[in-house]
C-alpha atoms as a PDB file:
ATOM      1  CA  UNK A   1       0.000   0.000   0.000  1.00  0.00           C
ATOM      2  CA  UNK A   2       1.151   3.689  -0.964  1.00  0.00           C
ATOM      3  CA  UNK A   3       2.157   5.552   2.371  1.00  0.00           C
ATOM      4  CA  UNK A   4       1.946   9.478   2.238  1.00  0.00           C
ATOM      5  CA  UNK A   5       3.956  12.257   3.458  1.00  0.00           C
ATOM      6  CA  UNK A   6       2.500  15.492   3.653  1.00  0.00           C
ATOM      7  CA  UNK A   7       5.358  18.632   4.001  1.00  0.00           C
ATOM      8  CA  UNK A   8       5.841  22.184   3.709  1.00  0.00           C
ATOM      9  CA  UNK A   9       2.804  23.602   5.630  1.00  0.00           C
ATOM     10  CA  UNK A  10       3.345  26.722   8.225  1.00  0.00           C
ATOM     11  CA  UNK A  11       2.423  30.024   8.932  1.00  0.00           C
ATOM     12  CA  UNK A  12       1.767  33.202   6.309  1.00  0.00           C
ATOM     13  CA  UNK A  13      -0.018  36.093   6.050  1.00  0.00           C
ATOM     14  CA  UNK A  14      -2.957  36.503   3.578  1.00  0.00           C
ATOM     15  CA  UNK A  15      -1.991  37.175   0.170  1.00  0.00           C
ATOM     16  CA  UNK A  16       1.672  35.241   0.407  1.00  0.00           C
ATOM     17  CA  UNK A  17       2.311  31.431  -1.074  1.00  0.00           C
ATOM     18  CA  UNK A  18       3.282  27.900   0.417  1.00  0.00           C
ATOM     19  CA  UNK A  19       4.100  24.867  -1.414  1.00  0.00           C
ATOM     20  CA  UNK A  20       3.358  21.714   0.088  1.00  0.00           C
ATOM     21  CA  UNK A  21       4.700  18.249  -0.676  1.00  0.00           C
ATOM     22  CA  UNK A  22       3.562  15.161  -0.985  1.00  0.00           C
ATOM     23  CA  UNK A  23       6.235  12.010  -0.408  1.00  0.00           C
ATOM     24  CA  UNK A  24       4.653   8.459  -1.712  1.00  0.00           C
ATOM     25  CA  UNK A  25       6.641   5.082  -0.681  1.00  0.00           C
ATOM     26  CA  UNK A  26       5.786   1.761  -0.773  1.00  0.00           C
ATOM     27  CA  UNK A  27       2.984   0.558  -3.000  1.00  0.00           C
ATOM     28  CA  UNK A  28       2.633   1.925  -7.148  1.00  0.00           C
ATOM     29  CA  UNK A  29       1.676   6.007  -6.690  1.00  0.00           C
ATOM     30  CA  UNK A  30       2.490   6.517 -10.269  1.00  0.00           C
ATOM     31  CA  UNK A  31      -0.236   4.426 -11.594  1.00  0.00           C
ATOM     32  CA  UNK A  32      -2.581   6.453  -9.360  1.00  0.00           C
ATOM     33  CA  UNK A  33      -4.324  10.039 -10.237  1.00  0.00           C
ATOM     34  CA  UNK A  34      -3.857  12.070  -7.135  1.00  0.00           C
ATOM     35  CA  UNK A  35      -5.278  14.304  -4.974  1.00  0.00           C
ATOM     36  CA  UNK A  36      -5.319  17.144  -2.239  1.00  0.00           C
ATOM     37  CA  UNK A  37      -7.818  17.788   0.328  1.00  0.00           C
ATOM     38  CA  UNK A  38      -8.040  19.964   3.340  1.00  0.00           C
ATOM     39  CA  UNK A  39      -9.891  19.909   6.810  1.00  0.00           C
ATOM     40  CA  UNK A  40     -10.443  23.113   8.437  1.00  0.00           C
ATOM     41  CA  UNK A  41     -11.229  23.038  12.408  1.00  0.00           C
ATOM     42  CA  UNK A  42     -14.926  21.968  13.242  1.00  0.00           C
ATOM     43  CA  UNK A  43     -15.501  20.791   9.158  1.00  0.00           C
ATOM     44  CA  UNK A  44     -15.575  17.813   6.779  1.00  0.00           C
ATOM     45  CA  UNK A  45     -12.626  16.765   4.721  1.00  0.00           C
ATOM     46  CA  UNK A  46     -13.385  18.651   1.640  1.00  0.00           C
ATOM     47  CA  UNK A  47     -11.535  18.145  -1.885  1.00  0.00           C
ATOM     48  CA  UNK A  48      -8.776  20.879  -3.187  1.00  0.00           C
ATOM     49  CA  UNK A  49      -7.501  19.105  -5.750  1.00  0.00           C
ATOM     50  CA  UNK A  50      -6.514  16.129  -8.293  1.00  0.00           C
ATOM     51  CA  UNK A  51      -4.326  15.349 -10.860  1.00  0.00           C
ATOM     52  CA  UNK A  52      -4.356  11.999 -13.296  1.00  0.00           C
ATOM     53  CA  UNK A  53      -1.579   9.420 -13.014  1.00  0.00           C
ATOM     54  CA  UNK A  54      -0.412  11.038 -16.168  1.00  0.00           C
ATOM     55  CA  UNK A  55      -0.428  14.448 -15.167  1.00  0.00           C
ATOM     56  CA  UNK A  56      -1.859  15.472 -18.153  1.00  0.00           C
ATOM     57  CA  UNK A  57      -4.938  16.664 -16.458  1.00  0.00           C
ATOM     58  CA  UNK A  58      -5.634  18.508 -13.181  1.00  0.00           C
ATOM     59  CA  UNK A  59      -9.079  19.132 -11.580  1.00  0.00           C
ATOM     60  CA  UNK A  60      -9.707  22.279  -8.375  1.00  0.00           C
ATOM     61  CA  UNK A  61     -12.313  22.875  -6.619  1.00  0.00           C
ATOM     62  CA  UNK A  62     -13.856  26.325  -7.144  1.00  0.00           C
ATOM     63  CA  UNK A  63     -12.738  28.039  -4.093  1.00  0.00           C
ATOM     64  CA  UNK A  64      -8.842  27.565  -5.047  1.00  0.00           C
ATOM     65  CA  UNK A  65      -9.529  27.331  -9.247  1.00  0.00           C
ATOM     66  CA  UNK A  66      -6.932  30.329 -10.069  1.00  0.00           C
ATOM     67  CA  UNK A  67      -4.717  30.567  -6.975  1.00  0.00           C
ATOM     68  CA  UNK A  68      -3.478  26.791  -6.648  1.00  0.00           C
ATOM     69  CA  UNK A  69      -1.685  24.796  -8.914  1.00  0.00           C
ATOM     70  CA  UNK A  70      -1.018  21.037  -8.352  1.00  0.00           C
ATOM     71  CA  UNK A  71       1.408  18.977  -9.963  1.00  0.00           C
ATOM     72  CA  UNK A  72       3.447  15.569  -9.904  1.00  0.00           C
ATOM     73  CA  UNK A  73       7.167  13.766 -10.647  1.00  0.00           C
ATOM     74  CA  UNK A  74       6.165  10.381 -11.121  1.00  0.00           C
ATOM     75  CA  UNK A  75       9.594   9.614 -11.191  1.00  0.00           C
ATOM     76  CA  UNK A  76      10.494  10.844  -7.884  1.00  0.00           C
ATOM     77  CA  UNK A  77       6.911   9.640  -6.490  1.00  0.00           C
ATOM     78  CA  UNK A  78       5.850  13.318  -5.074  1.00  0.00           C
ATOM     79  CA  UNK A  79       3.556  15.344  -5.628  1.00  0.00           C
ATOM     80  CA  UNK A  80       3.488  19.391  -4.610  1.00  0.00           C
ATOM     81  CA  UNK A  81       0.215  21.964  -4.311  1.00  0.00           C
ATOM     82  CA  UNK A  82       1.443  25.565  -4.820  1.00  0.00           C
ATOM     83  CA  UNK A  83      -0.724  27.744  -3.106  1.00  0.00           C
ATOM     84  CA  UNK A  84      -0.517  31.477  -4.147  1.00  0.00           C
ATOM     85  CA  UNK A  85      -2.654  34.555  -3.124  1.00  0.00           C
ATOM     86  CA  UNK A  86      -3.669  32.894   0.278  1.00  0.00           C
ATOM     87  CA  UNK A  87      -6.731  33.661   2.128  1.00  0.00           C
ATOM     88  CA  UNK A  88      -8.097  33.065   5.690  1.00  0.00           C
ATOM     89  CA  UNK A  89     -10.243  30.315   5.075  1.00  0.00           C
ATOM     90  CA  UNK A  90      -7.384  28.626   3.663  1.00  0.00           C
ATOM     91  CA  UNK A  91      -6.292  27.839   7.013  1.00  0.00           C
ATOM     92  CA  UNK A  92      -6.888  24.169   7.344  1.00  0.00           C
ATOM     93  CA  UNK A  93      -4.946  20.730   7.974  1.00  0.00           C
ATOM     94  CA  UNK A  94      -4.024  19.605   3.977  1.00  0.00           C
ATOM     95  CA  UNK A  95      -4.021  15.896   3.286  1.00  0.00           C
ATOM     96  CA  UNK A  96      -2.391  14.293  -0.381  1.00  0.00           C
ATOM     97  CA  UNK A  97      -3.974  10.825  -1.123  1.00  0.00           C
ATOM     98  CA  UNK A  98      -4.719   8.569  -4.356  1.00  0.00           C
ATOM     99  CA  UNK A  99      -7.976   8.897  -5.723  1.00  0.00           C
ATOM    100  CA  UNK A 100     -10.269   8.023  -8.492  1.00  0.00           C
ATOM    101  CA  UNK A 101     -13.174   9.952 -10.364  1.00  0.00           C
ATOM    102  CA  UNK A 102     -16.463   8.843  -9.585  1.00  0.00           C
ATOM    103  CA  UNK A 103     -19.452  10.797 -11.387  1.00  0.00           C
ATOM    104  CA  UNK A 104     -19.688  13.658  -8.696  1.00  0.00           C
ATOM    105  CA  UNK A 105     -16.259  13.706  -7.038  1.00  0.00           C
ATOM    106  CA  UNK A 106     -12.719  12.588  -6.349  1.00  0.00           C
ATOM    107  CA  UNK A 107     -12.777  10.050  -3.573  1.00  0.00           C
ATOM    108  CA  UNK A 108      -9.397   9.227  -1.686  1.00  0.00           C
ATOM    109  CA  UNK A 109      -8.776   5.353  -2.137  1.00  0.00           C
ATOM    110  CA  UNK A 110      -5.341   5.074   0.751  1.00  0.00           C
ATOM    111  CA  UNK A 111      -4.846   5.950   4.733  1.00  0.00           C
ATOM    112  CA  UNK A 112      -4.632   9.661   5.518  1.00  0.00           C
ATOM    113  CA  UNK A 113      -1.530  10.505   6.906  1.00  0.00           C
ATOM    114  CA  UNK A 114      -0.372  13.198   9.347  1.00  0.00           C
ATOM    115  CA  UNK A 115      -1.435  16.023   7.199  1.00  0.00           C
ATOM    116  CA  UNK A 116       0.400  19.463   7.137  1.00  0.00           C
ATOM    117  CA  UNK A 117      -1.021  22.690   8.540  1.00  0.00           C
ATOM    118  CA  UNK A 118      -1.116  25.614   7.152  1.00  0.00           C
ATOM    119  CA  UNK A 119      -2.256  28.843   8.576  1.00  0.00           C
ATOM    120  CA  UNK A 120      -3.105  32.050   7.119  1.00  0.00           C
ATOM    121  CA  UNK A 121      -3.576  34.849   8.821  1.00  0.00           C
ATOM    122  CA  UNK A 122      -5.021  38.033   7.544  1.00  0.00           C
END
């Protein structure tokens, strides 16, 4: 089974940029699309966004569409979210994961791991 590291989370103020990592060992994360998600305090696990096993096509969800940009190495097994132009509600705990498509979203198929946090403040 794929095991997940999640990196490069921390502290900035609104309007700055992070880019978090996303380690895969074990198990075959190339032949997987992947995702991001985040969880802020007191809400559901919500989807940020995916990319195929090819890379060839990447997927957001409407609050980040324009201000995050995912991305892959298959050959190094990572995966990174660049997250420019920060906001607020931002802040949350972000999770990578495989995933496949179903008709009306991207559902995470491995463990979560740790997560990294990332805080904006405004």
């Amino acid at each position: 089974q794929v095991q997940l590291v999640e990196s490069g989370g921390g502290l900035v103020q609104a309007g700055g940029s992070l880019r978090l990592s996303c380690t895969a060992s074990g198990g075959t994360f190339s032949s997987y699309a992947m995702g991001w998600f985040r969880q802020a305090p007191g809400k559901e696990r919500e989807f940020v966004a995916s990319i195929t096993w090819s890379g060839g096509s990447t997927y957001y969800a409407d609050s980040v569409k324009g201000r995050f940009t995912i991305s892959r190495d298959k050959a190094k097994s990572t995966g990174a979210l660049q997250m420019n132009s920060l906001k607020s509600e931002d802040t949350a705990v972000y999770y990578c994961n495989t995933v496949i498509a179903t008709t009306r979203e991207w559902v995470a198929l491995g463990s979560w791991g740790q997560g990294t946090q990332v805080t904006v403040a405004s």
